[in-house]
C-alpha atoms as a PDB file:
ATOM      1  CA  UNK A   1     -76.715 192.918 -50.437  1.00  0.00           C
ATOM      2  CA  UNK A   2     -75.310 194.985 -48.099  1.00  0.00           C
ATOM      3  CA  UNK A   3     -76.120 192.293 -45.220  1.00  0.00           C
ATOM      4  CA  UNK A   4     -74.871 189.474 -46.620  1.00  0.00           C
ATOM      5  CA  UNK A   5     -71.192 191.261 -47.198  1.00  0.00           C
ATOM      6  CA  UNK A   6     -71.258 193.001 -43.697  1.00  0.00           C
ATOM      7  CA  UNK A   7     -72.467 189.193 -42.492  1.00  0.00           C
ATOM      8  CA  UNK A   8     -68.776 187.945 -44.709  1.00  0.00           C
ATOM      9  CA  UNK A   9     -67.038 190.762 -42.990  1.00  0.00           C
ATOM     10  CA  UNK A  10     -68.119 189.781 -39.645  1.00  0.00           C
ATOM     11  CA  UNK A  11     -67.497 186.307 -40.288  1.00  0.00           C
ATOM     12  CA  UNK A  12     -64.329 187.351 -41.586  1.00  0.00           C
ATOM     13  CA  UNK A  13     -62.811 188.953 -38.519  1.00  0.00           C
ATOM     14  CA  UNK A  14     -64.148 185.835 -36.713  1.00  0.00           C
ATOM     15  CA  UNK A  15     -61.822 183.340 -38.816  1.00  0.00           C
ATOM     16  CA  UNK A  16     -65.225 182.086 -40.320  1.00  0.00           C
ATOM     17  CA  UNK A  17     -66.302 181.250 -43.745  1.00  0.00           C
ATOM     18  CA  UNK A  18     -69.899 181.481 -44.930  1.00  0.00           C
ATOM     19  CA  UNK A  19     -71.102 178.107 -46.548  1.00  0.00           C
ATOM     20  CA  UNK A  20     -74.247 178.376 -48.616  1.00  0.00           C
ATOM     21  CA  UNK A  21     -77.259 175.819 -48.495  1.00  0.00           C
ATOM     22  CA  UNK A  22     -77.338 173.256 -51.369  1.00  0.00           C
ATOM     23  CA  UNK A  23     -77.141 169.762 -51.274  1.00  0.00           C
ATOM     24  CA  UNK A  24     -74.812 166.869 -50.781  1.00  0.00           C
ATOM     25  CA  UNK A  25     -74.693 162.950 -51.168  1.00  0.00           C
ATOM     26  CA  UNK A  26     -73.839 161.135 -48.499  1.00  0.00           C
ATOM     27  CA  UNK A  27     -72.173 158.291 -48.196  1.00  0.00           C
ATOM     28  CA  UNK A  28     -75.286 156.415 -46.709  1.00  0.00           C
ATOM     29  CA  UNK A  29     -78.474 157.496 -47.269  1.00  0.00           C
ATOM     30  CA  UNK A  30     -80.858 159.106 -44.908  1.00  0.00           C
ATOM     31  CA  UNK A  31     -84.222 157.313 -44.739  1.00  0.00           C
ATOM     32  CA  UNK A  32     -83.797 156.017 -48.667  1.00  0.00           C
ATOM     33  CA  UNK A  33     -82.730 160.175 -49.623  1.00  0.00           C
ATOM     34  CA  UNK A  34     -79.880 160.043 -51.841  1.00  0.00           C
ATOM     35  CA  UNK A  35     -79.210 163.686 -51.534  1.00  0.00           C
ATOM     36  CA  UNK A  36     -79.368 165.600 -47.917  1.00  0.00           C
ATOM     37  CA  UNK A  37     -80.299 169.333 -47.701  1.00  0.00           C
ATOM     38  CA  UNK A  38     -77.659 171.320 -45.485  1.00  0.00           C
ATOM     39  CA  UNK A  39     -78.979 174.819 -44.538  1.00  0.00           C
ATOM     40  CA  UNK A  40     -76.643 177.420 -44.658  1.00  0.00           C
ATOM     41  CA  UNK A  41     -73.885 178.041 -42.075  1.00  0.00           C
ATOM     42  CA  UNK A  42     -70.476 179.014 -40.845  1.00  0.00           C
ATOM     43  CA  UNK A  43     -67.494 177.309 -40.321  1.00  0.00           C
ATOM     44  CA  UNK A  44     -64.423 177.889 -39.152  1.00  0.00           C
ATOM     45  CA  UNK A  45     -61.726 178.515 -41.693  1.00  0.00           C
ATOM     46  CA  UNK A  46     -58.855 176.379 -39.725  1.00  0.00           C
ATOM     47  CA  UNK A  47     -58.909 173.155 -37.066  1.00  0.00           C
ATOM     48  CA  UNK A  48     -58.762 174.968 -33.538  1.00  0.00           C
ATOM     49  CA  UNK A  49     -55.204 175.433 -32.431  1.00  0.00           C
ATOM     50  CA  UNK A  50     -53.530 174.592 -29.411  1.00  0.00           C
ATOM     51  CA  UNK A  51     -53.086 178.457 -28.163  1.00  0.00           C
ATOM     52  CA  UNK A  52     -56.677 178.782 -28.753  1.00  0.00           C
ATOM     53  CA  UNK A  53     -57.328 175.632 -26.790  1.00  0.00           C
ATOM     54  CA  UNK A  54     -54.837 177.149 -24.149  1.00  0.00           C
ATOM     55  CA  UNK A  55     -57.010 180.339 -23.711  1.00  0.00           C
ATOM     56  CA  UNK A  56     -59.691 178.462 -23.166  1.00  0.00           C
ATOM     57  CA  UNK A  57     -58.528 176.287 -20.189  1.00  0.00           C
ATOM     58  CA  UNK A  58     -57.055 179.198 -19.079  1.00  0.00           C
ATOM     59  CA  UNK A  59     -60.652 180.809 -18.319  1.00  0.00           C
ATOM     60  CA  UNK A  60     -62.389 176.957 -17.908  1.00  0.00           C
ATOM     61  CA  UNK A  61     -60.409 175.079 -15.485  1.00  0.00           C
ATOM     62  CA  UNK A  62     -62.536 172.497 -14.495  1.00  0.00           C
ATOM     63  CA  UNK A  63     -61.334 171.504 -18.424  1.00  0.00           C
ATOM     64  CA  UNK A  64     -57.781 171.203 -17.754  1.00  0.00           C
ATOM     65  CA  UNK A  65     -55.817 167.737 -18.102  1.00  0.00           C
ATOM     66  CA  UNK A  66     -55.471 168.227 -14.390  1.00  0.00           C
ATOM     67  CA  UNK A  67     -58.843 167.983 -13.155  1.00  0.00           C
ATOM     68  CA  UNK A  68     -61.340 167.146 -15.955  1.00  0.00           C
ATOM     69  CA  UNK A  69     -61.890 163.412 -15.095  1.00  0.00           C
ATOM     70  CA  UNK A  70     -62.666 160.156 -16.517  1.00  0.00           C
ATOM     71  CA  UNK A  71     -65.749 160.662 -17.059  1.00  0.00           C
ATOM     72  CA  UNK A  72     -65.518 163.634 -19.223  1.00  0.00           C
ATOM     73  CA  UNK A  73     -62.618 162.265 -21.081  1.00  0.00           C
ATOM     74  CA  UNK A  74     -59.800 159.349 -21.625  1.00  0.00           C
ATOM     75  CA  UNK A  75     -56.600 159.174 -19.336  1.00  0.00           C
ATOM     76  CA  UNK A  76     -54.774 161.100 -22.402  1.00  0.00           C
ATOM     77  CA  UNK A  77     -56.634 163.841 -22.887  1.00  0.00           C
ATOM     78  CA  UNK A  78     -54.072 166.745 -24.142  1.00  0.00           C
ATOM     79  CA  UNK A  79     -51.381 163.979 -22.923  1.00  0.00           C
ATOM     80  CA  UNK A  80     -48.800 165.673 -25.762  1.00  0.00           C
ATOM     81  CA  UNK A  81     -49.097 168.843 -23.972  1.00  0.00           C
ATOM     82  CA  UNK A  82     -46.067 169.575 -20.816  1.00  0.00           C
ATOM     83  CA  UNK A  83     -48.783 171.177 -18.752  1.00  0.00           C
ATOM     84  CA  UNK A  84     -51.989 171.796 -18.013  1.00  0.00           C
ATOM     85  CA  UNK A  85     -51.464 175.195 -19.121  1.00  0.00           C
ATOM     86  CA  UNK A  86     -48.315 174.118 -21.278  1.00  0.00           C
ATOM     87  CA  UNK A  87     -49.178 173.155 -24.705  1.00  0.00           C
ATOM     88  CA  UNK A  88     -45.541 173.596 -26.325  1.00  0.00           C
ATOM     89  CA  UNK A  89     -43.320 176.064 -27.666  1.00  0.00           C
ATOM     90  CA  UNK A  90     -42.869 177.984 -30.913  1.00  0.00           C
ATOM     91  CA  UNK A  91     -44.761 176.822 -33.695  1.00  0.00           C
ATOM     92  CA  UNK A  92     -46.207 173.469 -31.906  1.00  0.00           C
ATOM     93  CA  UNK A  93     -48.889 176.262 -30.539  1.00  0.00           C
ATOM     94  CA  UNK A  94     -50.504 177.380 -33.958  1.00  0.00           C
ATOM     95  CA  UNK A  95     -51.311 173.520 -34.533  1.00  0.00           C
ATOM     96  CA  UNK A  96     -54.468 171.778 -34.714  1.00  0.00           C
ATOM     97  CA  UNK A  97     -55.040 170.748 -30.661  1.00  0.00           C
ATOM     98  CA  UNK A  98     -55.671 167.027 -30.144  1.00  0.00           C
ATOM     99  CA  UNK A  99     -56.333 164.557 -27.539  1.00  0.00           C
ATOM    100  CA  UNK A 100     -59.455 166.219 -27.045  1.00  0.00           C
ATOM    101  CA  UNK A 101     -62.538 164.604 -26.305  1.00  0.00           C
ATOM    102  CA  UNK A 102     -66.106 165.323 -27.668  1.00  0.00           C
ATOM    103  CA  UNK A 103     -67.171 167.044 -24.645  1.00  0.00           C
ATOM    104  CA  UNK A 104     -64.052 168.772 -24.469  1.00  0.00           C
ATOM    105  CA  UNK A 105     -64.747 169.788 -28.169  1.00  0.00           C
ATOM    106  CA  UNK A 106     -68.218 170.705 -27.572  1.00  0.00           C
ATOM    107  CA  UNK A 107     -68.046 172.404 -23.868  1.00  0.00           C
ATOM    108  CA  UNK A 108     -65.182 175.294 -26.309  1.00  0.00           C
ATOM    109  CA  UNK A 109     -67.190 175.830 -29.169  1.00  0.00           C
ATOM    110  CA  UNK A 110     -70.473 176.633 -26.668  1.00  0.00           C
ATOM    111  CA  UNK A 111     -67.822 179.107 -25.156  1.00  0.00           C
ATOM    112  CA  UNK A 112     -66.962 180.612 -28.291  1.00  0.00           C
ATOM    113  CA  UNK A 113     -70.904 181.110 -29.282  1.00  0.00           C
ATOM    114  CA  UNK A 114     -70.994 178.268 -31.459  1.00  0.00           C
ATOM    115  CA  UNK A 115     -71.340 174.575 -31.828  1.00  0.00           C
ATOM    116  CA  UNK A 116     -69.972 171.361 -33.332  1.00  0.00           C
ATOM    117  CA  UNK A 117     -70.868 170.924 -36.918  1.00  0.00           C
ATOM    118  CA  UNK A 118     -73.042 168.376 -37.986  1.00  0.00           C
ATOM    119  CA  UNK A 119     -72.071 165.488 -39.596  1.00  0.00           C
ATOM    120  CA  UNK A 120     -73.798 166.567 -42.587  1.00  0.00           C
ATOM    121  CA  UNK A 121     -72.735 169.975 -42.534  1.00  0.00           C
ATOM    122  CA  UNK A 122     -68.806 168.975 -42.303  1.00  0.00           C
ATOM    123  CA  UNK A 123     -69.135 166.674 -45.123  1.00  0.00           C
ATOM    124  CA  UNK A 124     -71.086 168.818 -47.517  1.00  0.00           C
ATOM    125  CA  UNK A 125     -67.820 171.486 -46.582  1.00  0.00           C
ATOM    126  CA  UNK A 126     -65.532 169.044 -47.017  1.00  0.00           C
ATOM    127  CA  UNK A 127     -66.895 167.893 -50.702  1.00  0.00           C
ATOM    128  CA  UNK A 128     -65.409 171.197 -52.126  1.00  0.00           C
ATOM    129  CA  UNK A 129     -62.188 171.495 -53.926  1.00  0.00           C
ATOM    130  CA  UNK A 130     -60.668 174.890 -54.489  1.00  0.00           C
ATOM    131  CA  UNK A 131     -62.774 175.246 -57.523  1.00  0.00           C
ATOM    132  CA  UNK A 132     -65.829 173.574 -57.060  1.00  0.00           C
ATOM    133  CA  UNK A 133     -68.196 173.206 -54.188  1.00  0.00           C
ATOM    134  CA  UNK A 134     -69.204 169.564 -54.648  1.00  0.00           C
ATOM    135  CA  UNK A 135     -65.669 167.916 -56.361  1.00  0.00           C
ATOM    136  CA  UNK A 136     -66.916 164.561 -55.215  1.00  0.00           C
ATOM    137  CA  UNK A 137     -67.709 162.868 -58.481  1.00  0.00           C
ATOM    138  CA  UNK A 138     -64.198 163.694 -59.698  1.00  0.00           C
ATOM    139  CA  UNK A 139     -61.776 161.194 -59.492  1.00  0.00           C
ATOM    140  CA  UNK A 140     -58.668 162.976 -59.512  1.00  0.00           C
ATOM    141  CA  UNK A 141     -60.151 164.930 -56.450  1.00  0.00           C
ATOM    142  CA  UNK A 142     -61.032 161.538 -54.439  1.00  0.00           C
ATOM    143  CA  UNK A 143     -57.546 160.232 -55.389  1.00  0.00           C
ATOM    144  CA  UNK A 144     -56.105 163.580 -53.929  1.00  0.00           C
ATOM    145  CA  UNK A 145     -57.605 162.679 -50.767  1.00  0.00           C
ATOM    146  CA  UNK A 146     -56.370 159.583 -50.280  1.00  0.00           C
ATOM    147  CA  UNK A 147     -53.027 160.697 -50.872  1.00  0.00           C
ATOM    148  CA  UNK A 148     -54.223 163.721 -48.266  1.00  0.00           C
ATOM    149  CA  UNK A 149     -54.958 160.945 -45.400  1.00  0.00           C
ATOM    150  CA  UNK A 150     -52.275 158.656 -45.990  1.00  0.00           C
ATOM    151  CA  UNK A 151     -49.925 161.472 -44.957  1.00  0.00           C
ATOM    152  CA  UNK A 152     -51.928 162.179 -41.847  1.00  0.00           C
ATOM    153  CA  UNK A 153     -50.022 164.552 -39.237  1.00  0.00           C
ATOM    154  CA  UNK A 154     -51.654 168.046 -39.177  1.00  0.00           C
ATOM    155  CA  UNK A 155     -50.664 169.805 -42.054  1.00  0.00           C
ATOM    156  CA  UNK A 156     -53.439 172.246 -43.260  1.00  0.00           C
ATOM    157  CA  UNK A 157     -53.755 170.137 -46.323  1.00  0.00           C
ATOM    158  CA  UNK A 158     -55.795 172.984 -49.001  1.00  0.00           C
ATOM    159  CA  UNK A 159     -57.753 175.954 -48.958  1.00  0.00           C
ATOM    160  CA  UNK A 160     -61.303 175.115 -50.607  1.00  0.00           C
ATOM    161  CA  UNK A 161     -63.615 177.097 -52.193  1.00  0.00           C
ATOM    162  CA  UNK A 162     -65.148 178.157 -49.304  1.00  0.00           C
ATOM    163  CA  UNK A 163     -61.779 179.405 -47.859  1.00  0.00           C
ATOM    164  CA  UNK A 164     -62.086 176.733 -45.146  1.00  0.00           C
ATOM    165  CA  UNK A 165     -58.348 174.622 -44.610  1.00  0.00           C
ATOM    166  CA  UNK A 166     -57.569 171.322 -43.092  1.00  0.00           C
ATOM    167  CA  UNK A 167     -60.572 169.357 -43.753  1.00  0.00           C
ATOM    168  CA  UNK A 168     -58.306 167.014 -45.410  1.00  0.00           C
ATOM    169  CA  UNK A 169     -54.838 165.754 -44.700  1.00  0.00           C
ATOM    170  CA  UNK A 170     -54.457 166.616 -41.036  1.00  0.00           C
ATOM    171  CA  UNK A 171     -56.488 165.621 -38.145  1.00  0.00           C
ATOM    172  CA  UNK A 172     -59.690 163.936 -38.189  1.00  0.00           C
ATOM    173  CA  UNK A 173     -62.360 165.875 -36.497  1.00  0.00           C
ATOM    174  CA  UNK A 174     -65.692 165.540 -34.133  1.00  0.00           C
ATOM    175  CA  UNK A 175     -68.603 166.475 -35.267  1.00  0.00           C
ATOM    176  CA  UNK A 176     -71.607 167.359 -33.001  1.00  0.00           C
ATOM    177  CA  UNK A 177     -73.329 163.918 -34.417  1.00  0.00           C
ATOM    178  CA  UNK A 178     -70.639 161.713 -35.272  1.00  0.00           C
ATOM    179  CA  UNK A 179     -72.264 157.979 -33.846  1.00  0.00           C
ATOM    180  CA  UNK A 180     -75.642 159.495 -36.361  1.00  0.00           C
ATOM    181  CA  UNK A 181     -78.002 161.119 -33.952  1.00  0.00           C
ATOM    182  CA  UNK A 182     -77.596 164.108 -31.599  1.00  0.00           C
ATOM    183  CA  UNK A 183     -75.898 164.045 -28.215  1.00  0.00           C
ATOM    184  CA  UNK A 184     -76.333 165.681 -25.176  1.00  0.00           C
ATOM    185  CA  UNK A 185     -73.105 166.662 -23.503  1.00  0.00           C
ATOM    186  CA  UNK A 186     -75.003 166.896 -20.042  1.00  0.00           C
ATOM    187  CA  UNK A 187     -75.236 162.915 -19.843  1.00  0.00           C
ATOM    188  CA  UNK A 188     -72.886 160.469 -20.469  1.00  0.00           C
ATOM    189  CA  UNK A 189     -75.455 157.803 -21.321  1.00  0.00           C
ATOM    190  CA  UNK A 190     -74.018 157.974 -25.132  1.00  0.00           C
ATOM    191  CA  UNK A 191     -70.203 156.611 -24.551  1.00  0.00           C
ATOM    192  CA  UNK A 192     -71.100 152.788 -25.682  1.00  0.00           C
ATOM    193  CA  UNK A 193     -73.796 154.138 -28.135  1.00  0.00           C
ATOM    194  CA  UNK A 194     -74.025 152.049 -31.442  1.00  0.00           C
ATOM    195  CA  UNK A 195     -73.302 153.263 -34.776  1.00  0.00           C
ATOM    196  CA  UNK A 196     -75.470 154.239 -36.869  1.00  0.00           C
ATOM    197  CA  UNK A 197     -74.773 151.574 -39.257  1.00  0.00           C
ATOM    198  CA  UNK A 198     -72.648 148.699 -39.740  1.00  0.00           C
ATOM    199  CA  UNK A 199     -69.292 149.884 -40.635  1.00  0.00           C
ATOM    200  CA  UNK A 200     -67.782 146.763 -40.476  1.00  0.00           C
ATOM    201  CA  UNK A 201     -65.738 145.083 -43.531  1.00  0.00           C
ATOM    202  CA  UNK A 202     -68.225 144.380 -46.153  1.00  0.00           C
ATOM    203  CA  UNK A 203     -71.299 145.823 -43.836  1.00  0.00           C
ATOM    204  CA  UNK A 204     -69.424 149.088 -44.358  1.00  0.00           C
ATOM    205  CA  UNK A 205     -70.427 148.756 -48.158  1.00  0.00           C
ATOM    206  CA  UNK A 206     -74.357 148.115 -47.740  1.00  0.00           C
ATOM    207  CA  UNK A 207     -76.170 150.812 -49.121  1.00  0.00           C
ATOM    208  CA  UNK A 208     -73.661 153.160 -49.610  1.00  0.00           C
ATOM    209  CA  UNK A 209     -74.042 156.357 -52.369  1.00  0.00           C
ATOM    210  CA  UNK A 210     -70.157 156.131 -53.942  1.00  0.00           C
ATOM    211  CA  UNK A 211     -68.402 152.633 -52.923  1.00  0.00           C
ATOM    212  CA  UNK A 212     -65.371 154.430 -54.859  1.00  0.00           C
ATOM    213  CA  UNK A 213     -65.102 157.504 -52.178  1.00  0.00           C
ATOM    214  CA  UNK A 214     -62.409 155.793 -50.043  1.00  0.00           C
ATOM    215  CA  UNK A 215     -61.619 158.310 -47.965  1.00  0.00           C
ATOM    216  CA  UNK A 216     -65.456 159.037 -47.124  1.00  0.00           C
ATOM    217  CA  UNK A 217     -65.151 155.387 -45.372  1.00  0.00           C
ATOM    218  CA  UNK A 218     -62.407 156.173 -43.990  1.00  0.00           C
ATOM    219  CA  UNK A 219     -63.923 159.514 -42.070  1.00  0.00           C
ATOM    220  CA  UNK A 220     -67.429 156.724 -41.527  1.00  0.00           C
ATOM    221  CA  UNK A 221     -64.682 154.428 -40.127  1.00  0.00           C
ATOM    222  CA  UNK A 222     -63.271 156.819 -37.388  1.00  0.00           C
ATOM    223  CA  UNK A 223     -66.296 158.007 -36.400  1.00  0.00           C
ATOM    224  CA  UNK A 224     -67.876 154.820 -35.815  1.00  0.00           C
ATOM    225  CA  UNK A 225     -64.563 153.492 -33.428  1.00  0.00           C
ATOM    226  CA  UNK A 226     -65.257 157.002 -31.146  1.00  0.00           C
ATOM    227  CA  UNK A 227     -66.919 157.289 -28.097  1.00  0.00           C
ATOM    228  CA  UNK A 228     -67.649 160.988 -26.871  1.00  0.00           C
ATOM    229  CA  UNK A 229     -64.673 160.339 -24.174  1.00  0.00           C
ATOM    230  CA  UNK A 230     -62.180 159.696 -26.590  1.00  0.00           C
ATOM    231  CA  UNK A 231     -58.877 161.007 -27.014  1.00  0.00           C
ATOM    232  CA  UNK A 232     -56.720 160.182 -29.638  1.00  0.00           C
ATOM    233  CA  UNK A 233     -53.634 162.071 -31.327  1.00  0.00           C
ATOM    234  CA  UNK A 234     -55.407 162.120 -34.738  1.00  0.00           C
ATOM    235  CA  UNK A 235     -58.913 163.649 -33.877  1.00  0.00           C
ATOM    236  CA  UNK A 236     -59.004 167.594 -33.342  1.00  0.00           C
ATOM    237  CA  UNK A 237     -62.007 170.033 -33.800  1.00  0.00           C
ATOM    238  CA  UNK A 238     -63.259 173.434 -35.505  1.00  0.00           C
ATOM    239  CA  UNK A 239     -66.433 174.817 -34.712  1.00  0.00           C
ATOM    240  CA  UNK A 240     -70.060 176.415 -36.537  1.00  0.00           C
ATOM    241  CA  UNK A 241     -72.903 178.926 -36.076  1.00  0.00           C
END
């Protein structure tokens, strides 16, 4: 007992949260599983911010909007910040950073000791309402989140039982698998990889665990338009161990 709280407390002072193992359903299934097995994690509690992305070009410069070239990432990579080492004033700082690309995304969280989540593992997170770690059969929830992405921007959206924030109702975010297999960020051999499925118009629909989770396309839907160069104004990051 007194391991797993001074493993909370250390996650704690990290800005983690501890999710335990268990089970989720995904929106398709994995080789005819309805239900996928997530092993236990962490995760952190809010979207990386801008000032955090800031101290880390500050120390990684070949990652700068300056000098981190196309083939690394898109021509507007951080293109809302003033600088390469000005990402705005005041308030704009403590938001979810953007116009970041996957390799971007994965090159700070190997900095920071960590890693991307999985696909899996930010889904089964972000199935938990405040009271209830899987709240995906409820309707009210689902209809929450569809309300939750049609206002978009980068609020921090809810605090779920897990104590993790903005999975919902601010920025999309990468994930360390998000065309459905894993990446290497050494190669670039991956940036016209094909989806993992069809996840177009009524192709999205074939085989799918809960054709009434909406916003569960919607999150298939983005990740199947990226490529790991990519950088868009609604796609940020947070990262796992």
């Amino acid at each position: 007992m007194f391991g797993l709280l001074h493993q909370a407390a250390r996650l704690a002072l990290a800005g983690m949260a501890w999710i335990p193992g268990g089970t989720y359903r995904p929106l398709h299934a994995h080789g005819g599983r309805a239900r996928v097995e997530v092993v236990a994690f962490a995760l952190d509690r809010h979207a990386v911010t801008r000032e955090q992305f800031l101290a880390f070009v500050r120390e990684n410069p070949e990652w700068r909007r300056s000098t981190i070239g196309t083939a690394r990432a898109e021509s507007s990579y951080l293109r809302d910040w003033q600088a390469d080492l000005n990402p705005g004033s005041g308030r704009r700082r403590d938001e979810p950073v953007v116009n970041v690309s996957w390799y971007a995304a994965t090159a700070y969280c190997k900095a920071e000791g960590g890693r991307l989540p999985t696909t899996d593992e930010w889904e089964y997170a972000a199935a938990a309402s405040e009271t209830q770690r899987d709240a995906t059969s409820d309707p009210a929830f689902i209809r929450r989140l569809v309300v939750l992405d049609q206002t978009g921007g980068t609020s921090s959206g809810f605090r779920n039982v897990y104590g993790v924030s903005g999975l919902h109702g601010g920025a999309w975010e990468w994930t360390s698998d998000f065309h459905g297999a894993p990446m290497d960020a050494e190669h670039h051999s991956m940036d016209h990889a094909p989806s993992h499925h069809d996840a177009s118009c009524a192709g999205a629909a074939i085989g799918v665990a809960d054709p009434a989770n909406y916003p569960a396309f919607l999150r298939d839907a983005v990740r199947a338009s990226l490529t790991p160069r990519a950088t868009t104004s609604h796609v940020g990051f947070r990262c796992a161990v």
